[in-house]
N, C-alpha and C. Protein backbone atom coordinates (compact mmCIF):
# COMPACT_ATOMS: atom_id res chain seq x y z
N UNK A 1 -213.04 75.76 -73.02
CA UNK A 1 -212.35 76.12 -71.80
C UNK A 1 -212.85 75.28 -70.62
N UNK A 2 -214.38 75.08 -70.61
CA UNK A 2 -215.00 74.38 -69.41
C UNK A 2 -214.68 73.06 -69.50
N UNK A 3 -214.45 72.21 -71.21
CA UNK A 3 -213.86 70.72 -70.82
C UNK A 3 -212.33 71.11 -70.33
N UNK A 4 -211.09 71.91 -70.55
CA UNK A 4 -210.14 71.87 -70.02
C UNK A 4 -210.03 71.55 -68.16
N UNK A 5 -211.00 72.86 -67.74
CA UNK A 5 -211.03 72.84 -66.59
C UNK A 5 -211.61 71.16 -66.25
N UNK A 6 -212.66 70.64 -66.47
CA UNK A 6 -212.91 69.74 -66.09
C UNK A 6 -211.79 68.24 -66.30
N UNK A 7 -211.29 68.20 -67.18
CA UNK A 7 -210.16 67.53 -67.34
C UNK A 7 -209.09 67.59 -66.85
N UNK A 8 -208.49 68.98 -66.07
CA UNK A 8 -207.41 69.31 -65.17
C UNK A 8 -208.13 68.43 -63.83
N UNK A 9 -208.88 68.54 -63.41
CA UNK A 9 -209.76 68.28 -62.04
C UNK A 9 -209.34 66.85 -62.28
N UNK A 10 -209.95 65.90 -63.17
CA UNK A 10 -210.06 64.34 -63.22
C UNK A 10 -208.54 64.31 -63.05
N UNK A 11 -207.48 64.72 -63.84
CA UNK A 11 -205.67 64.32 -63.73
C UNK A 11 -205.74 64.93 -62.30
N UNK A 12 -205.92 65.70 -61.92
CA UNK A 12 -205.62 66.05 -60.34
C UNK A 12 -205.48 65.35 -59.66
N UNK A 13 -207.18 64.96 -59.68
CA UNK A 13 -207.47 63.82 -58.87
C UNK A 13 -206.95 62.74 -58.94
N UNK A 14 -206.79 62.18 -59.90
CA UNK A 14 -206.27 60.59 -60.04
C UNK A 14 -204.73 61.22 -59.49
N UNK A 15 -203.80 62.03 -59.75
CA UNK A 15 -202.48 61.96 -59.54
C UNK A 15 -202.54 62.04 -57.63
N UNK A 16 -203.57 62.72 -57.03
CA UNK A 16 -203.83 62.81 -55.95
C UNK A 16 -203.93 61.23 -55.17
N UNK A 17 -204.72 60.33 -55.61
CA UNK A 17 -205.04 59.13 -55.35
C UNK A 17 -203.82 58.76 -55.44
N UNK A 18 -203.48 58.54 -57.06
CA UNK A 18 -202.12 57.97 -57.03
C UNK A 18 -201.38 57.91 -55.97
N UNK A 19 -200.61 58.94 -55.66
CA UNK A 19 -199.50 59.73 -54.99
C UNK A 19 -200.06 58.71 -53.40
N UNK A 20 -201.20 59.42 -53.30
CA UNK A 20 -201.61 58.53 -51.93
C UNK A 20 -201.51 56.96 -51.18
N UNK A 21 -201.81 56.56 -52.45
CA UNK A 21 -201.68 55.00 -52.27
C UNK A 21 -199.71 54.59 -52.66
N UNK A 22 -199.06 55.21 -53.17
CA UNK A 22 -198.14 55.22 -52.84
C UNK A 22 -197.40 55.34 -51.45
N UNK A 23 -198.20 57.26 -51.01
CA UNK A 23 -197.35 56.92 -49.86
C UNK A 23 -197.89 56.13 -48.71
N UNK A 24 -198.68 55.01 -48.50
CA UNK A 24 -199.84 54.10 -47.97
C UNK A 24 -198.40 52.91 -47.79
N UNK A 25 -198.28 52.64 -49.10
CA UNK A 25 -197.24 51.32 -49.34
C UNK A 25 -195.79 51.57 -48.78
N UNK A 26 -195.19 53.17 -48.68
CA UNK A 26 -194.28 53.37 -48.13
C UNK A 26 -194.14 53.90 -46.68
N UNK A 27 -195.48 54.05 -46.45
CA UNK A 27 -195.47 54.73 -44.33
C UNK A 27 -195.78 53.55 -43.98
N UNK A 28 -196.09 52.34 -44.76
CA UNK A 28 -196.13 50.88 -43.97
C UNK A 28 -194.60 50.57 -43.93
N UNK A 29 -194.19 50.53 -45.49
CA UNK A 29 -192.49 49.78 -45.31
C UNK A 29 -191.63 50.41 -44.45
N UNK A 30 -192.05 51.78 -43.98
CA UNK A 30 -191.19 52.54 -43.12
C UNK A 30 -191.30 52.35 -42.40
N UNK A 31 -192.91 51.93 -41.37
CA UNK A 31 -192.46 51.80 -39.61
C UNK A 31 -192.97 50.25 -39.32
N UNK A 32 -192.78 49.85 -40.97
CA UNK A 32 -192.89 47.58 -40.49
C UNK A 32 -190.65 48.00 -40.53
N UNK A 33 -190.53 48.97 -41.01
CA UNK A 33 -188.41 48.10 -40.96
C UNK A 33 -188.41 49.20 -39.75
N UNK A 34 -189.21 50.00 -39.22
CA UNK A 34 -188.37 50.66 -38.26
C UNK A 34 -188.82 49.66 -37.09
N UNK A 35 -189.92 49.08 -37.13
CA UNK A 35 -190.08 47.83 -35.63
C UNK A 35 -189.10 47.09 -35.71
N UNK A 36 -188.72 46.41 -36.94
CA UNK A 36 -187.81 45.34 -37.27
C UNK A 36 -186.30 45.81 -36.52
N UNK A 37 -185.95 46.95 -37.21
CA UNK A 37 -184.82 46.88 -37.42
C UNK A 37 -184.73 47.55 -35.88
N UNK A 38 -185.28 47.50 -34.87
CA UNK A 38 -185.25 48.19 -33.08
C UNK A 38 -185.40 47.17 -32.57
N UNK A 39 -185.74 45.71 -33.33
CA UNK A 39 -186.13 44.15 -32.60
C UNK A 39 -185.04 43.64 -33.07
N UNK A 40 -184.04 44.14 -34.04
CA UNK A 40 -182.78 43.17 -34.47
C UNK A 40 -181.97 44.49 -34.72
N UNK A 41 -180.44 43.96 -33.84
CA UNK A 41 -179.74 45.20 -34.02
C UNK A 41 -178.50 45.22 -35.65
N UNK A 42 -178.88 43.52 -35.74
CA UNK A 42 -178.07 43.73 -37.28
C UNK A 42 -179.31 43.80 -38.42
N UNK A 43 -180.39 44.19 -38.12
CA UNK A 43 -181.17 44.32 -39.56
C UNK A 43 -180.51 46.17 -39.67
N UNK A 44 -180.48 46.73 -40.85
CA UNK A 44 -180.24 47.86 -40.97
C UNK A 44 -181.93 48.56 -41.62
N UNK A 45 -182.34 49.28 -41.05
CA UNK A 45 -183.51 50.65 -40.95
C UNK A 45 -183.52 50.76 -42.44
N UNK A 46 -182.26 51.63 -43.13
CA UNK A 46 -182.04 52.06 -44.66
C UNK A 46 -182.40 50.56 -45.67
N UNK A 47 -181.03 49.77 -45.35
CA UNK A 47 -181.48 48.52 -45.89
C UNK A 47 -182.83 48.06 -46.55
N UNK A 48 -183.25 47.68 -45.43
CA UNK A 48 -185.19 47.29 -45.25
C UNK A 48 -186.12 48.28 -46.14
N UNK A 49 -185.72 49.62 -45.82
CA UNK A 49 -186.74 50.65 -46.73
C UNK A 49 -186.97 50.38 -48.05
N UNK A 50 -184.81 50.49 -48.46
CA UNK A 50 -184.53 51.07 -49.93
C UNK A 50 -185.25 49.48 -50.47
N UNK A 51 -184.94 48.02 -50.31
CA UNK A 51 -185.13 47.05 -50.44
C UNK A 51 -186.65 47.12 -51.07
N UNK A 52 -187.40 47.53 -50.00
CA UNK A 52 -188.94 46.73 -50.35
C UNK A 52 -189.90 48.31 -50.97
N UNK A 53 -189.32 49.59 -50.81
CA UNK A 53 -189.51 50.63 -51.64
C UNK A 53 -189.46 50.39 -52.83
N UNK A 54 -188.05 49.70 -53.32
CA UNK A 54 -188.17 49.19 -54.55
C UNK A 54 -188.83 48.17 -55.86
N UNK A 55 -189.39 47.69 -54.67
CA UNK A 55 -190.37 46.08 -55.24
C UNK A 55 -191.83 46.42 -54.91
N UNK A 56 -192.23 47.61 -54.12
CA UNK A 56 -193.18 47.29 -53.86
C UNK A 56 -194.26 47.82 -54.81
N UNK A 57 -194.02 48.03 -55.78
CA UNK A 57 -194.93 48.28 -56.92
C UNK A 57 -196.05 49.48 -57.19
N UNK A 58 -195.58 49.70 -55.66
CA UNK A 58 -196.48 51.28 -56.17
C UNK A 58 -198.15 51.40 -55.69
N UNK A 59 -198.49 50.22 -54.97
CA UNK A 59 -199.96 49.75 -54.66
C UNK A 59 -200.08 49.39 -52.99
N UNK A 60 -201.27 49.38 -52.77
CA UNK A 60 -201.48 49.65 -50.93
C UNK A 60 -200.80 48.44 -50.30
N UNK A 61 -200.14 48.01 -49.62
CA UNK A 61 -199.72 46.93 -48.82
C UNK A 61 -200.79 46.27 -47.60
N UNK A 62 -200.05 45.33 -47.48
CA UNK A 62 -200.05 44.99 -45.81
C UNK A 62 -199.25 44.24 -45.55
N UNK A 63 -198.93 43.98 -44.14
CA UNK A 63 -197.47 43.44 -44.04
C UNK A 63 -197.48 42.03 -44.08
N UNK A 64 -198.72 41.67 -44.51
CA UNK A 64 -198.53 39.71 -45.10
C UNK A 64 -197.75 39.91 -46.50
N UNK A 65 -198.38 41.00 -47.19
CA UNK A 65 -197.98 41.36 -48.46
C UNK A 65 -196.17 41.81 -48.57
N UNK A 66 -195.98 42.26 -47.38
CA UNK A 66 -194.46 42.31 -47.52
C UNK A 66 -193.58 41.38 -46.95
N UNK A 67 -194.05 40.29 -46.40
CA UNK A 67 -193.79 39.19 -46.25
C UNK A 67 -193.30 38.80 -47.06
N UNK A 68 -194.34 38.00 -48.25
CA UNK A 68 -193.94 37.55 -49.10
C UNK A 68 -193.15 38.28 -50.51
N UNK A 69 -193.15 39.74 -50.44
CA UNK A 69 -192.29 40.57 -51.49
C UNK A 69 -190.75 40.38 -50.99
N UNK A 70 -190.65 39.92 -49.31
CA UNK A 70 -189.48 40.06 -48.95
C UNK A 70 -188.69 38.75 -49.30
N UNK A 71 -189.44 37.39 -49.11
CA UNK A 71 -189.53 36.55 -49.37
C UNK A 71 -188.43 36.12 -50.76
N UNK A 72 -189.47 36.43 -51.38
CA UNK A 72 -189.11 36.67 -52.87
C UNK A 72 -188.01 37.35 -53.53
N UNK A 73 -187.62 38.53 -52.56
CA UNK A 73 -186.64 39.30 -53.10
C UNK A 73 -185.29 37.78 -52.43
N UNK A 74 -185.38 37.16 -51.28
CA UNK A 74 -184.35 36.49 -50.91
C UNK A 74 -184.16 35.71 -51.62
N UNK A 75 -185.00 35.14 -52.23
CA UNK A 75 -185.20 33.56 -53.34
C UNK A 75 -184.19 34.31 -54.57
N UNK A 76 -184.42 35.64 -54.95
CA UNK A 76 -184.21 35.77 -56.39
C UNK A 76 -182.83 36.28 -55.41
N UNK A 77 -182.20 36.81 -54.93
CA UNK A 77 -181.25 37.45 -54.08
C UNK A 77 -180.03 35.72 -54.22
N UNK A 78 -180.68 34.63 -53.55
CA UNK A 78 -179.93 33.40 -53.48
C UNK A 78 -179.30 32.73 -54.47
N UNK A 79 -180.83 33.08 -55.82
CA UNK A 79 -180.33 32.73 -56.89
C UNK A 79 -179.23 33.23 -57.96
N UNK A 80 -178.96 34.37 -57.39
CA UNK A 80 -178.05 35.46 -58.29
C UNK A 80 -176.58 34.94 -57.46
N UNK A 81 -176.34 34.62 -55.95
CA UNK A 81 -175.43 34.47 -55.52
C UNK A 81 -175.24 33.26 -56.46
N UNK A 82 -175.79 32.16 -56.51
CA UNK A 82 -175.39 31.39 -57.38
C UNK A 82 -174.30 31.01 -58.51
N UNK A 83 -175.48 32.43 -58.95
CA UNK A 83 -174.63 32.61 -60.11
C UNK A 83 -173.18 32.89 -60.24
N UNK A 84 -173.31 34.49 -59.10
CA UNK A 84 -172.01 35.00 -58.97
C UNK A 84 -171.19 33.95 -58.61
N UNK A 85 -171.29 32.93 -57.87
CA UNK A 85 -170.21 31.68 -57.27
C UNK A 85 -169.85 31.04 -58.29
N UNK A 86 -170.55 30.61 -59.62
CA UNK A 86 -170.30 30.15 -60.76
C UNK A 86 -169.48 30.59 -61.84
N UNK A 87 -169.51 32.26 -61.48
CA UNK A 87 -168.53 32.88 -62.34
C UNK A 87 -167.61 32.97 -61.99
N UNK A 88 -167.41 33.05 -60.45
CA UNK A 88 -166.13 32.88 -59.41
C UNK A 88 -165.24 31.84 -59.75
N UNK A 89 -165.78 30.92 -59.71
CA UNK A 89 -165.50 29.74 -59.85
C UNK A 89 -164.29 29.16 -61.03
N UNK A 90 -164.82 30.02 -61.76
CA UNK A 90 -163.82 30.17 -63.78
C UNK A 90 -162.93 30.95 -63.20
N UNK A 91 -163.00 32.01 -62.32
CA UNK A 91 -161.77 32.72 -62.18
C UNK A 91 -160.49 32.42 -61.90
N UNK A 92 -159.68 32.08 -62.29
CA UNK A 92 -158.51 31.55 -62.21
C UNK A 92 -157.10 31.90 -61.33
N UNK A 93 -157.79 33.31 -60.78
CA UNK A 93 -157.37 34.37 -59.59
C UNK A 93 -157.28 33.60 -58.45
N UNK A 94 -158.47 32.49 -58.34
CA UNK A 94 -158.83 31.74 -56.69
C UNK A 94 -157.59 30.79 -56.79
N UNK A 95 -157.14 30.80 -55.71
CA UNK A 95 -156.43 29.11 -55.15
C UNK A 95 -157.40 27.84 -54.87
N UNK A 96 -156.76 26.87 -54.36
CA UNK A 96 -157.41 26.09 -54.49
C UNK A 96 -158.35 26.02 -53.57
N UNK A 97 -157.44 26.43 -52.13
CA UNK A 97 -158.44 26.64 -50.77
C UNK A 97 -160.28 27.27 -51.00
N UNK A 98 -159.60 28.47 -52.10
CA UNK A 98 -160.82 29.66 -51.79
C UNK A 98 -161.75 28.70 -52.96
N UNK A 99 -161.37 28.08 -54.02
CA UNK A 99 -162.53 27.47 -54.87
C UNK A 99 -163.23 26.63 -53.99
N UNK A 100 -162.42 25.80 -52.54
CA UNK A 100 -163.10 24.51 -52.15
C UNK A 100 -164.37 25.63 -51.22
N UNK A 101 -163.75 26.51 -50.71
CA UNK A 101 -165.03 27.29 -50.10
C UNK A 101 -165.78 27.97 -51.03
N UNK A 102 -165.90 28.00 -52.40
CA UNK A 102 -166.88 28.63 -53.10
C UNK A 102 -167.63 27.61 -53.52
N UNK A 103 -167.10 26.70 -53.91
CA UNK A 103 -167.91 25.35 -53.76
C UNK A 103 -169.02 25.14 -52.39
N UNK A 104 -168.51 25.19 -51.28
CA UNK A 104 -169.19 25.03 -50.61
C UNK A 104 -170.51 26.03 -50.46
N UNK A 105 -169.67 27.14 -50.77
CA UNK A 105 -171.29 28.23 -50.74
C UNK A 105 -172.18 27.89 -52.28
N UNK A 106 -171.69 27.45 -52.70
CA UNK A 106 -172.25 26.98 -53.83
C UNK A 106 -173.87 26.02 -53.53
N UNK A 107 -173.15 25.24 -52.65
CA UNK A 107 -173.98 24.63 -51.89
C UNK A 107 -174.81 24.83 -51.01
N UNK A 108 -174.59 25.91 -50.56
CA UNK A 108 -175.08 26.00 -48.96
C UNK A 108 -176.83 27.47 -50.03
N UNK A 109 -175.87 27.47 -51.02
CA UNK A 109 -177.26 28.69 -51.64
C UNK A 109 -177.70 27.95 -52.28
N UNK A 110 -177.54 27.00 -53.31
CA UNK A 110 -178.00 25.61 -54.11
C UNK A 110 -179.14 25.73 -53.03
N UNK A 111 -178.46 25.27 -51.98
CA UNK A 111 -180.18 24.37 -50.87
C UNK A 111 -181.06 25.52 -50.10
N UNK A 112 -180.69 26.84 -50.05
CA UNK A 112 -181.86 27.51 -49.49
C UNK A 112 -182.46 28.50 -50.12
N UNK A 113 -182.37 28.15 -51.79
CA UNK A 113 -183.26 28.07 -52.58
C UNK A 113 -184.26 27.46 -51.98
N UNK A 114 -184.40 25.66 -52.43
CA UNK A 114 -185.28 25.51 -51.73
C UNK A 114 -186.25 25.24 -50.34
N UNK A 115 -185.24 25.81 -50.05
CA UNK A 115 -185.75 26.28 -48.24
C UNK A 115 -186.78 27.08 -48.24
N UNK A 116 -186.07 28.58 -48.83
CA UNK A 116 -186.90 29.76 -48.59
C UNK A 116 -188.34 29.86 -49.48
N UNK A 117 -188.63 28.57 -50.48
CA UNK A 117 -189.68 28.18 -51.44
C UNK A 117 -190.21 27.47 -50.65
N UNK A 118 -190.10 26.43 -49.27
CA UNK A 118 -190.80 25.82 -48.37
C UNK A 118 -191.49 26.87 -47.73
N UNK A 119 -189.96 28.25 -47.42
CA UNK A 119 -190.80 29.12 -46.14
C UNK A 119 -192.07 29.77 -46.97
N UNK A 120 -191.98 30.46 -47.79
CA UNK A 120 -193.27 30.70 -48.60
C UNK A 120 -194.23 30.42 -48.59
N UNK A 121 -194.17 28.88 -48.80
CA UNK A 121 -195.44 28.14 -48.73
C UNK A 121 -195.78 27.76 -47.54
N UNK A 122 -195.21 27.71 -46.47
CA UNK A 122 -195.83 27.56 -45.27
C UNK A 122 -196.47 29.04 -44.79
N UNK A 123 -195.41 30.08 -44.72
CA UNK A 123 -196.08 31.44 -44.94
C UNK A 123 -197.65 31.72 -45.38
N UNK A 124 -197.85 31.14 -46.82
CA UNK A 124 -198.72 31.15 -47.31
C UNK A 124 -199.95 30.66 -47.09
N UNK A 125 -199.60 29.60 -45.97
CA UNK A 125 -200.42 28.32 -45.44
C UNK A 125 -200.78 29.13 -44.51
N UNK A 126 -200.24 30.12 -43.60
CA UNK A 126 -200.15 30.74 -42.17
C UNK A 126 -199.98 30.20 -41.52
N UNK A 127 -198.26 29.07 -41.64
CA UNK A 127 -198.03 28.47 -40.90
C UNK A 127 -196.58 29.15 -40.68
N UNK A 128 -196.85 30.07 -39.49
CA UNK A 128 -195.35 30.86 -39.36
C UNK A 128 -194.49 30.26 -38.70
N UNK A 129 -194.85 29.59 -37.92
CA UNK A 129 -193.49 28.55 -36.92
C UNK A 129 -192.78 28.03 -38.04
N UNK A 130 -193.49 26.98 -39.08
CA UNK A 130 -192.75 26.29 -40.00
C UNK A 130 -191.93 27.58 -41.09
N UNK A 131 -192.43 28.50 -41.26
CA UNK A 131 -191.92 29.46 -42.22
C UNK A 131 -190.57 30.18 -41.48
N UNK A 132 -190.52 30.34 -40.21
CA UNK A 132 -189.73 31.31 -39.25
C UNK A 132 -188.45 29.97 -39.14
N UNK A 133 -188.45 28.70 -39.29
CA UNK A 133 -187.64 27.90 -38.98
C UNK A 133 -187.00 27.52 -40.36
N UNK A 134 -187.47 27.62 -41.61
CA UNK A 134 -187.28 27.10 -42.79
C UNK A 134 -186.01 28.64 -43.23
N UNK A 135 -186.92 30.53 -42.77
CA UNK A 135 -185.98 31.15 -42.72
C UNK A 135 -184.54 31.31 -42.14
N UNK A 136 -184.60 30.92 -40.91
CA UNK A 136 -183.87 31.11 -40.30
C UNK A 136 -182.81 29.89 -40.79
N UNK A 137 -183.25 28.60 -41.19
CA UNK A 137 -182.15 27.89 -41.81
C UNK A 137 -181.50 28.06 -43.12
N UNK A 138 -182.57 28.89 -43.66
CA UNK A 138 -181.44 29.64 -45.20
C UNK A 138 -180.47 30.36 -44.82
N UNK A 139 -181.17 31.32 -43.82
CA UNK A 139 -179.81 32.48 -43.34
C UNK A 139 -178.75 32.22 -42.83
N UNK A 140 -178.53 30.97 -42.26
CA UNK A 140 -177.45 30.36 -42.03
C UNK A 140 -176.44 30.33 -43.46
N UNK A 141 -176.53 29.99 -44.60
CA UNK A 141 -176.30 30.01 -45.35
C UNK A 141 -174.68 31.27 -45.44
N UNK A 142 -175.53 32.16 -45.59
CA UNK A 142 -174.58 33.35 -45.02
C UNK A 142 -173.64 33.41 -44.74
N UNK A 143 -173.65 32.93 -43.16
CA UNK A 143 -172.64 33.14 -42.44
C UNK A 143 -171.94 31.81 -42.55
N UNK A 144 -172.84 30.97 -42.62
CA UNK A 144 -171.70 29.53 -43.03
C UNK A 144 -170.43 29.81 -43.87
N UNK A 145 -171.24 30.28 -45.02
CA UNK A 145 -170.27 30.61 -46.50
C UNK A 145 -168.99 31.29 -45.86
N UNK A 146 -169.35 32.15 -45.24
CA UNK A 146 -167.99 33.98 -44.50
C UNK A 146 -167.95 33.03 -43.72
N UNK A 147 -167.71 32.12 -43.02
CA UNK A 147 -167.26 31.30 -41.90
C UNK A 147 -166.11 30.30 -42.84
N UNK A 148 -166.42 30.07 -43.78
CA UNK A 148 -165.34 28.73 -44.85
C UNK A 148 -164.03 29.20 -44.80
N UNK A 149 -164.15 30.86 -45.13
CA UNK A 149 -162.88 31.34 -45.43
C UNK A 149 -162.17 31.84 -44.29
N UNK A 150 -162.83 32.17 -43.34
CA UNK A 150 -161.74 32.58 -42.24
C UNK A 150 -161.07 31.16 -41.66
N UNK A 151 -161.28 30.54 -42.72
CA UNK A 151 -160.36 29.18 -41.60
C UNK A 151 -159.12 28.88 -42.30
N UNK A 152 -158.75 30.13 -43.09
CA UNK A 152 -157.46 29.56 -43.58
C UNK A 152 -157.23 31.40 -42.86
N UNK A 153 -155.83 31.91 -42.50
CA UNK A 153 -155.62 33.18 -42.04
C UNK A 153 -155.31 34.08 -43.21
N UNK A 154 -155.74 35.25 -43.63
CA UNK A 154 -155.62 36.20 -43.93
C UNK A 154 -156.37 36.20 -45.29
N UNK A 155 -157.37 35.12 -45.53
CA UNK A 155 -158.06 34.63 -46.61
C UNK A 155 -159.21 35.63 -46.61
N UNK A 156 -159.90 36.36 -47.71
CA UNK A 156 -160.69 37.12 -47.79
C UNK A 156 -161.62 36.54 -48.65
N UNK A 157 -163.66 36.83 -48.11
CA UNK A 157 -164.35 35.83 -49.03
C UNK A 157 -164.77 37.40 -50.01
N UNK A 158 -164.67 36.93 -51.27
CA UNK A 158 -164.91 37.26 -52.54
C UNK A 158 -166.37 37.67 -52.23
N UNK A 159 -167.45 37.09 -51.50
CA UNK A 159 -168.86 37.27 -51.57
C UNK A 159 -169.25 38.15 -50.31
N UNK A 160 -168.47 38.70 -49.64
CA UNK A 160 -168.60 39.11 -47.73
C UNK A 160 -170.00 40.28 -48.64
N UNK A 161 -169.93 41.17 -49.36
CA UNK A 161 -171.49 42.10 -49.66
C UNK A 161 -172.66 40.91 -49.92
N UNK A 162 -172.08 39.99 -50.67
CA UNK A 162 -173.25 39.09 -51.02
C UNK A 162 -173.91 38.63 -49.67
N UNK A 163 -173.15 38.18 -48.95
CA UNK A 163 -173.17 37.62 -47.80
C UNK A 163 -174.32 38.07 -47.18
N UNK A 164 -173.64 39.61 -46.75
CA UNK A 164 -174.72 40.56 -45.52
C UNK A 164 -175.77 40.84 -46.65
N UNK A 165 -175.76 41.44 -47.65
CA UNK A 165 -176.98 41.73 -48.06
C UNK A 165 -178.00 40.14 -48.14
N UNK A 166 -178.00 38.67 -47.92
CA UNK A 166 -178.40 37.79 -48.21
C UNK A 166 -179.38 37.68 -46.68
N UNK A 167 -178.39 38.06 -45.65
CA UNK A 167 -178.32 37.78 -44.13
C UNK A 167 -179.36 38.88 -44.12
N UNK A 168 -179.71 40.50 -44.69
CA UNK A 168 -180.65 41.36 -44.25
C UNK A 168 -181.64 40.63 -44.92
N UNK A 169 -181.63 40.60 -46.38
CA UNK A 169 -183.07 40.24 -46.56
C UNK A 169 -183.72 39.15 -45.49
N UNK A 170 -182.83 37.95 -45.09
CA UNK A 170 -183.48 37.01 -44.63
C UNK A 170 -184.12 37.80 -42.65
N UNK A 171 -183.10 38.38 -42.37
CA UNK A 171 -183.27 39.17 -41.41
C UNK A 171 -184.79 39.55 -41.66
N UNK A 172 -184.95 40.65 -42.45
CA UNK A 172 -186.25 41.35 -42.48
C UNK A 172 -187.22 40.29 -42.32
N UNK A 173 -187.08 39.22 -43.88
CA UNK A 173 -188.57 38.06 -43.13
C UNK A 173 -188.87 37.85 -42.52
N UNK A 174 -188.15 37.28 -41.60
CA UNK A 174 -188.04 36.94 -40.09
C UNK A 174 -188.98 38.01 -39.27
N UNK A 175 -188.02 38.61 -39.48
CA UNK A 175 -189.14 39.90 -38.02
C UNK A 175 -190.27 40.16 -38.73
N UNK A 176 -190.60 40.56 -40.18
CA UNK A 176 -192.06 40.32 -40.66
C UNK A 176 -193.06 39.18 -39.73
N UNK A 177 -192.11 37.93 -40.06
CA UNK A 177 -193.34 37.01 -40.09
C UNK A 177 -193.08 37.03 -38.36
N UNK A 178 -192.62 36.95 -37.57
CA UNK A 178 -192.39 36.53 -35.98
C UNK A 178 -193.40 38.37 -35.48
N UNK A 179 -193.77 39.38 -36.57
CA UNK A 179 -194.36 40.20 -35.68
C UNK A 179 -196.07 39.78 -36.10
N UNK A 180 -196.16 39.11 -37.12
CA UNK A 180 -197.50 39.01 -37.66
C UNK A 180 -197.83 37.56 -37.10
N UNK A 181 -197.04 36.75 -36.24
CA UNK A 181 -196.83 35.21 -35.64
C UNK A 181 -197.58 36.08 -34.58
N UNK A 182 -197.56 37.18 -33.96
CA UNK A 182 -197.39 37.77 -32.50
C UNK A 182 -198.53 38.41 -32.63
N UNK A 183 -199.46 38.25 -33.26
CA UNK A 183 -200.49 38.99 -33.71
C UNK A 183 -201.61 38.25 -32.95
């Protein structure tokens, strides 16, 4: 009976710790996106949470550390648009107009791939000017792409979710690294 009791105590405890250092990693991601998202009125609060709640593995942070988780989620985020533009692309639904603009976003995510693999590594360097300028030129990306198609009228882009969700992640880096620049 006395090893039970003593063995309830040790799971206690550890689930206690556990639980703790969890919520450590999430009362950071909560008021690093609630600064963010009160310093940028298109980052979205929910966005930012559900985003880096999800990646963040369950272990103590700091917000260099979500820097680069955010980072990362954009790189793998760019690379999937990719894809999706590639499958677009076979679809035989598009005209010709909307393929020449999927092409182009094709391109415009092709290259900030390796953009946002520069911003990283300058990040990494703690060189945030170069990292905050390397972001901010992926995120263009974005809106370039949703900019191709409104230039024919009543043309709708196939990627407009890809789009904004591409534009928050890069959003969030940004105010990461420009509040830890401010440090």
């Amino acid at each position: 009976m006395r090893r039970f009791s003593s063995f309830s105590k040790i799971i206690i405890t550890f689930l206690v710790l556990f639980h703790s250092t969890i919520m450590g990693a999430n009362d950071l991601i909560q008021l690093s996106c609630k600064k963010a998202s009160q310093g940028d009125p298109n980052l979205s609060y929910k966005f930012c949470v559900s985003s880096l709640e999800a990646n963040a593995k369950g272990h103590s942070l700091d917000l260099q550390e979500l820097v680069v988780i955010s980072l990362n989620l954009t790189i793998a985020n760019a690379t999937n648009i990719n894809s999706t533009v590639s499958k677009l692309l076979k679809d035989k639904a598009f005209d010709k107009f909307a393929k020449e603009c999927l092409r182009g976003c094709s391109e415009l995510y092709a290259d900030a791939i390796p953009t946002l693999q520069e911003a990283l590594c300058a990040f990494q360097s703690k060189d945030f000017a170069k990292a905050n300028i390397e972001v901010s030129s992926a995120m263009d990306a974005s809106s370039t792409c949703e900019d191709g198609f409104k230039e024919k009228k009543g043309e709708v882009s196939p990627l407009r979710k890809e789009n904004d969700v591409f534009f928050q992640l890069n959003a969030i880096s940004l105010a990461f690294i420009n509040t830890l620049a401010s440090i």
